[in-house]
N, C-alpha and C. Protein backbone atom coordinates (compact mmCIF):
# COMPACT_ATOMS: atom_id res chain seq x y z
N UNK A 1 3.12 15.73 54.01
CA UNK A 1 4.11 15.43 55.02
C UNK A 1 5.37 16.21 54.71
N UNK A 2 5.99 16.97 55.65
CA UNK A 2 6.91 17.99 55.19
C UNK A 2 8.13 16.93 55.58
N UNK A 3 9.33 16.81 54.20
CA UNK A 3 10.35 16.51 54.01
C UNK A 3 10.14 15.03 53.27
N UNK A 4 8.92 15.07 53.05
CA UNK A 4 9.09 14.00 52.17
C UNK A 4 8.96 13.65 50.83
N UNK A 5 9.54 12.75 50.05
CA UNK A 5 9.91 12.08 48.89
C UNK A 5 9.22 11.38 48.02
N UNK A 6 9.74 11.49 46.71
CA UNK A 6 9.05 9.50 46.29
C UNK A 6 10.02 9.03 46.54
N UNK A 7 8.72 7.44 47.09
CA UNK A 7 9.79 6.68 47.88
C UNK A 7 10.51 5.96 46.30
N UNK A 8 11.50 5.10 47.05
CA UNK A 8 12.72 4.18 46.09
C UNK A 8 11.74 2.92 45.64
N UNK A 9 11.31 2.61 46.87
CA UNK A 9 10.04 0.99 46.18
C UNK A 9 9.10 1.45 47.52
N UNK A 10 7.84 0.61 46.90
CA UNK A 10 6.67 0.53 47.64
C UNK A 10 6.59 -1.02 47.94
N UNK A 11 6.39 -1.34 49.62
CA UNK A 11 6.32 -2.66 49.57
C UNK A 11 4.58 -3.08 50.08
N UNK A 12 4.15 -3.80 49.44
CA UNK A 12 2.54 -3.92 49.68
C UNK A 12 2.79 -5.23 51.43
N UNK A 13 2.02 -4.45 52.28
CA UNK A 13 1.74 -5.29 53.46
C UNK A 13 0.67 -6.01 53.60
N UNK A 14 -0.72 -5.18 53.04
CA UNK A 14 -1.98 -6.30 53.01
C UNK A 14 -2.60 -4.92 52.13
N UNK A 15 -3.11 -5.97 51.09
CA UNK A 15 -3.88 -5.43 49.79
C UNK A 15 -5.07 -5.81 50.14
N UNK A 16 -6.44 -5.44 50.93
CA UNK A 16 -7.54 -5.70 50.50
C UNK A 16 -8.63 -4.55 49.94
N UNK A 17 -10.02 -5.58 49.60
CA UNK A 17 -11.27 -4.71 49.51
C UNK A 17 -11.73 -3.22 50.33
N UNK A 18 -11.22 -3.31 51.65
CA UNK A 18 -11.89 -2.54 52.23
C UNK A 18 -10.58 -1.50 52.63
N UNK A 19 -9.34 -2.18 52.72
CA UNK A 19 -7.92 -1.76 53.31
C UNK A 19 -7.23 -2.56 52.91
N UNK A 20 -5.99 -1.12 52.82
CA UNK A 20 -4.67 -1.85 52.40
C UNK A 20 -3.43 -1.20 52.79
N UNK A 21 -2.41 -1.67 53.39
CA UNK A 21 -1.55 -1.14 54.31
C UNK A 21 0.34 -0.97 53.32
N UNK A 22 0.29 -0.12 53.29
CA UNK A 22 2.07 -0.14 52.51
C UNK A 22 3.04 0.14 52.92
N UNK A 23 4.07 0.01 52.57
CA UNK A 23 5.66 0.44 53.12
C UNK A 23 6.25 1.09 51.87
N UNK A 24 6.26 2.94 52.15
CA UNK A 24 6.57 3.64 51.34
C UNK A 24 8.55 3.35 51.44
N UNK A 25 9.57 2.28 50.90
CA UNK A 25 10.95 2.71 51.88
C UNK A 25 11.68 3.95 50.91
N UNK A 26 11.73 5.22 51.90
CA UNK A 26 13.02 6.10 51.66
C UNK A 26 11.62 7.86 51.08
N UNK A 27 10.31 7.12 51.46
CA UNK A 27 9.48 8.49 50.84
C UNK A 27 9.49 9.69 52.49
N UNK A 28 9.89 9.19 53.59
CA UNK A 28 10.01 10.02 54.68
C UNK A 28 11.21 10.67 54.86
N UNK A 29 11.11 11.87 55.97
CA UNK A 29 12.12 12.40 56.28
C UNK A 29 13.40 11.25 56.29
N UNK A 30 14.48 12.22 55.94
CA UNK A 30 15.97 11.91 55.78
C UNK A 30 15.88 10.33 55.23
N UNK A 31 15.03 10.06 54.32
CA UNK A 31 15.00 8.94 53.21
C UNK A 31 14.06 7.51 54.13
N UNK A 32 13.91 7.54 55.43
CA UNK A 32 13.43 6.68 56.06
C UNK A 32 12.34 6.20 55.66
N UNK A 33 11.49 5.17 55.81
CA UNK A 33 10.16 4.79 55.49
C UNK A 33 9.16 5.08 56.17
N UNK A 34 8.04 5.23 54.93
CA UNK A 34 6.47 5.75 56.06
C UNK A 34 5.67 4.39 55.48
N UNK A 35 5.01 4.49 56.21
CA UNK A 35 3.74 3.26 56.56
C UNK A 35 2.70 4.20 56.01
N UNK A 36 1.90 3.86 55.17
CA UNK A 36 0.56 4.18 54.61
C UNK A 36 -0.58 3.55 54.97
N UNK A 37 -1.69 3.78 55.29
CA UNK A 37 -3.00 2.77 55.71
C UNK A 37 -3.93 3.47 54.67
N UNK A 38 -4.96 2.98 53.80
CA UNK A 38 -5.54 3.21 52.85
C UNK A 38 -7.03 2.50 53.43
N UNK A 39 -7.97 3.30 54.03
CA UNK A 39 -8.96 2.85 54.99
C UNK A 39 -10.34 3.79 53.68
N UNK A 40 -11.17 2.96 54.34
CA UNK A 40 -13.10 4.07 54.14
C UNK A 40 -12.99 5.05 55.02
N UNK A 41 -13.77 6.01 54.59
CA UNK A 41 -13.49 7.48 55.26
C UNK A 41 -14.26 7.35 56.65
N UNK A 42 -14.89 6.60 56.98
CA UNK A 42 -15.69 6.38 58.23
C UNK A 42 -14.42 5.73 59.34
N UNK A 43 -14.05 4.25 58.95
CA UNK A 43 -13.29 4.17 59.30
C UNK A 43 -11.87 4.48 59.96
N UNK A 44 -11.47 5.66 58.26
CA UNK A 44 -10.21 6.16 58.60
C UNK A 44 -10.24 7.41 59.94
N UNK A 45 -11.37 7.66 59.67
CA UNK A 45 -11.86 9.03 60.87
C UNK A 45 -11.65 8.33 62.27
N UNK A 46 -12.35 7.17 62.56
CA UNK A 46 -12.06 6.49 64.10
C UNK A 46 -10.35 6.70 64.37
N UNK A 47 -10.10 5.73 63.19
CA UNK A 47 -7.97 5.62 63.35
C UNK A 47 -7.52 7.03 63.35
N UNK A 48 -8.11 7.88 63.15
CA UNK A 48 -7.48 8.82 62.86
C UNK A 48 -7.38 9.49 64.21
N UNK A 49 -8.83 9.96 64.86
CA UNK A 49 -9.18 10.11 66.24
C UNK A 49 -8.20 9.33 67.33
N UNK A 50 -8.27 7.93 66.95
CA UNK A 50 -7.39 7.28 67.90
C UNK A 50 -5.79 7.92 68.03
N UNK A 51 -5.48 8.08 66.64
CA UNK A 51 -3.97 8.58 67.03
C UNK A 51 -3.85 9.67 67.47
N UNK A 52 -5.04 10.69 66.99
CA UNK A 52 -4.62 11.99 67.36
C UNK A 52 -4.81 12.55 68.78
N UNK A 53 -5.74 11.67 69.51
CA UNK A 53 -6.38 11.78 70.95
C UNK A 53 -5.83 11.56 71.71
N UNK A 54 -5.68 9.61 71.94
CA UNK A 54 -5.83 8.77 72.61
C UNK A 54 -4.14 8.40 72.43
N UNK A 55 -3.36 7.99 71.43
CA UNK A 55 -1.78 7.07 71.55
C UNK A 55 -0.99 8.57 71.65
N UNK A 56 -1.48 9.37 71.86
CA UNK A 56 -0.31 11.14 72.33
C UNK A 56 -0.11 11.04 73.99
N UNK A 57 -1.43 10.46 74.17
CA UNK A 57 -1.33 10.50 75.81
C UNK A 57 -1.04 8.73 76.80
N UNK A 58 -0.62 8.19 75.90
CA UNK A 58 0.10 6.84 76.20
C UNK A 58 1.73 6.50 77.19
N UNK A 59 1.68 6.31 77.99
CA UNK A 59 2.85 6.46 78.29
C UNK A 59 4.16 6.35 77.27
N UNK A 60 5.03 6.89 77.72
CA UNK A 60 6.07 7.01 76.28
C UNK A 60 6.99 5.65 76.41
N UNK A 61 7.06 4.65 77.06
CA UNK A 61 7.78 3.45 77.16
C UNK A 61 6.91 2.26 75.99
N UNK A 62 5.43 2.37 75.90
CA UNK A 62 5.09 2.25 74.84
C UNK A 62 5.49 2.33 73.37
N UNK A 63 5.90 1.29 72.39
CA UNK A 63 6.34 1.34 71.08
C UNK A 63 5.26 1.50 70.57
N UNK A 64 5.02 2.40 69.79
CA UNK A 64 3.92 2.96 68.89
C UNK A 64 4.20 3.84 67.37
N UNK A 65 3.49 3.41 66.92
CA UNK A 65 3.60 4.50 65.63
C UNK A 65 3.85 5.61 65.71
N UNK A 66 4.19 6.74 65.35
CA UNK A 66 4.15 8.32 64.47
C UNK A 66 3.00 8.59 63.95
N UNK A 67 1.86 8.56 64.50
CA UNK A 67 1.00 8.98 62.97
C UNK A 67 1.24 10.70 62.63
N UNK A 68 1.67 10.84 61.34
CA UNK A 68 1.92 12.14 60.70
C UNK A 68 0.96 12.67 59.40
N UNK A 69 -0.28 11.93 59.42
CA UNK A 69 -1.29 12.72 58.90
C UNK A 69 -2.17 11.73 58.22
N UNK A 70 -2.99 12.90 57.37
CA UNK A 70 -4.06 12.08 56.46
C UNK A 70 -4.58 12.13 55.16
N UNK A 71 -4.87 12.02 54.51
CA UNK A 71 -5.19 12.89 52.99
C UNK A 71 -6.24 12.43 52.17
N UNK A 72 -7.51 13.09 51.97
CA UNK A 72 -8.45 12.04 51.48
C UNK A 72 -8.11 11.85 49.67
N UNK A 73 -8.69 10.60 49.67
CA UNK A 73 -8.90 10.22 48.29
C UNK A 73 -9.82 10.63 47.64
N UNK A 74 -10.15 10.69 45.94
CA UNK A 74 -11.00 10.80 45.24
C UNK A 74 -12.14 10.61 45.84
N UNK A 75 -12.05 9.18 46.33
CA UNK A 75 -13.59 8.78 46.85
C UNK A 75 -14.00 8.61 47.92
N UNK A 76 -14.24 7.33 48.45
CA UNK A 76 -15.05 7.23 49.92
C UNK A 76 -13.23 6.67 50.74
N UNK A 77 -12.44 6.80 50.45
CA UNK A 77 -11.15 6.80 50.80
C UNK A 77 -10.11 7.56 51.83
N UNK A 78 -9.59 7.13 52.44
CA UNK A 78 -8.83 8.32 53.28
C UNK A 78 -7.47 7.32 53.82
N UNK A 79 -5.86 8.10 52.96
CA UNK A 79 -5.22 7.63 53.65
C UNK A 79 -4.10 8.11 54.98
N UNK A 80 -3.90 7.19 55.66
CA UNK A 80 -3.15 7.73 56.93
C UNK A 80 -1.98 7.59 56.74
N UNK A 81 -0.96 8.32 57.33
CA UNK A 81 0.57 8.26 57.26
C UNK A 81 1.43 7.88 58.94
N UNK A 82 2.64 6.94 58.75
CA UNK A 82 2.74 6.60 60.11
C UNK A 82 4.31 6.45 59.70
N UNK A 83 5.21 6.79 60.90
CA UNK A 83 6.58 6.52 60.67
C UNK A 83 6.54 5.21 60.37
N UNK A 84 7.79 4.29 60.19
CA UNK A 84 8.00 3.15 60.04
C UNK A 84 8.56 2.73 61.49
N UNK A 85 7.66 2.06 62.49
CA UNK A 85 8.40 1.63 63.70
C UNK A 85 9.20 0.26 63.51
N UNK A 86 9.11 -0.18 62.41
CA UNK A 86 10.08 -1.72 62.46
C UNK A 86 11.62 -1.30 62.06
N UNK A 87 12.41 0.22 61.99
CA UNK A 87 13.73 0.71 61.50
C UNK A 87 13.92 1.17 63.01
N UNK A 88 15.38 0.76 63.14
CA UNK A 88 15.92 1.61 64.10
C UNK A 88 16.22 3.08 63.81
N UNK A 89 15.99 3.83 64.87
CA UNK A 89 16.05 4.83 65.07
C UNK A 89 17.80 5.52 65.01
């Protein structure tokens, strides 16, 4: 992700087995927070499709994520990157 940081703290949103969702605050552009999703690579491929396809062509009055990429893991892993939509802009 170009302009970004380590973040200041990582806040855990849901830690599970299969997925687990984080709040990187201050690792995005101009210190802001990114949202991480930590999915199975099968999985992460659908979410991934969805953002890159389908929420571009959404009307724009719609509140929606940023998704700004993906990066696989070691293993059967793949995580996604998403602005933080709960900060004002």
């Amino acid at each position: 992700m170009g302009g970004a940081g380590a973040p200041d703290t990582i806040e855990v949103l849901h830690d599970g087995k299969r997925s687990a969702t984080y709040r990187l605050v201050g690792a995005g552009p101009d210190g802001k927070a990114v949202i991480v999703r930590r999915a199975r690579a099968l999985r992460a491929t659908i979410q991934r499709a969805w953002y890159e396809l389908i929420v571009p062509r959404l009307p724009l009055r719609i509140s929606r994520p940023r998704y700004r990429g993906s990066r696989k893991d070691g293993g059967n892993r793949v995580w996604l990157f998403f602005n933080d939509t709960t900060q004002r802009l």
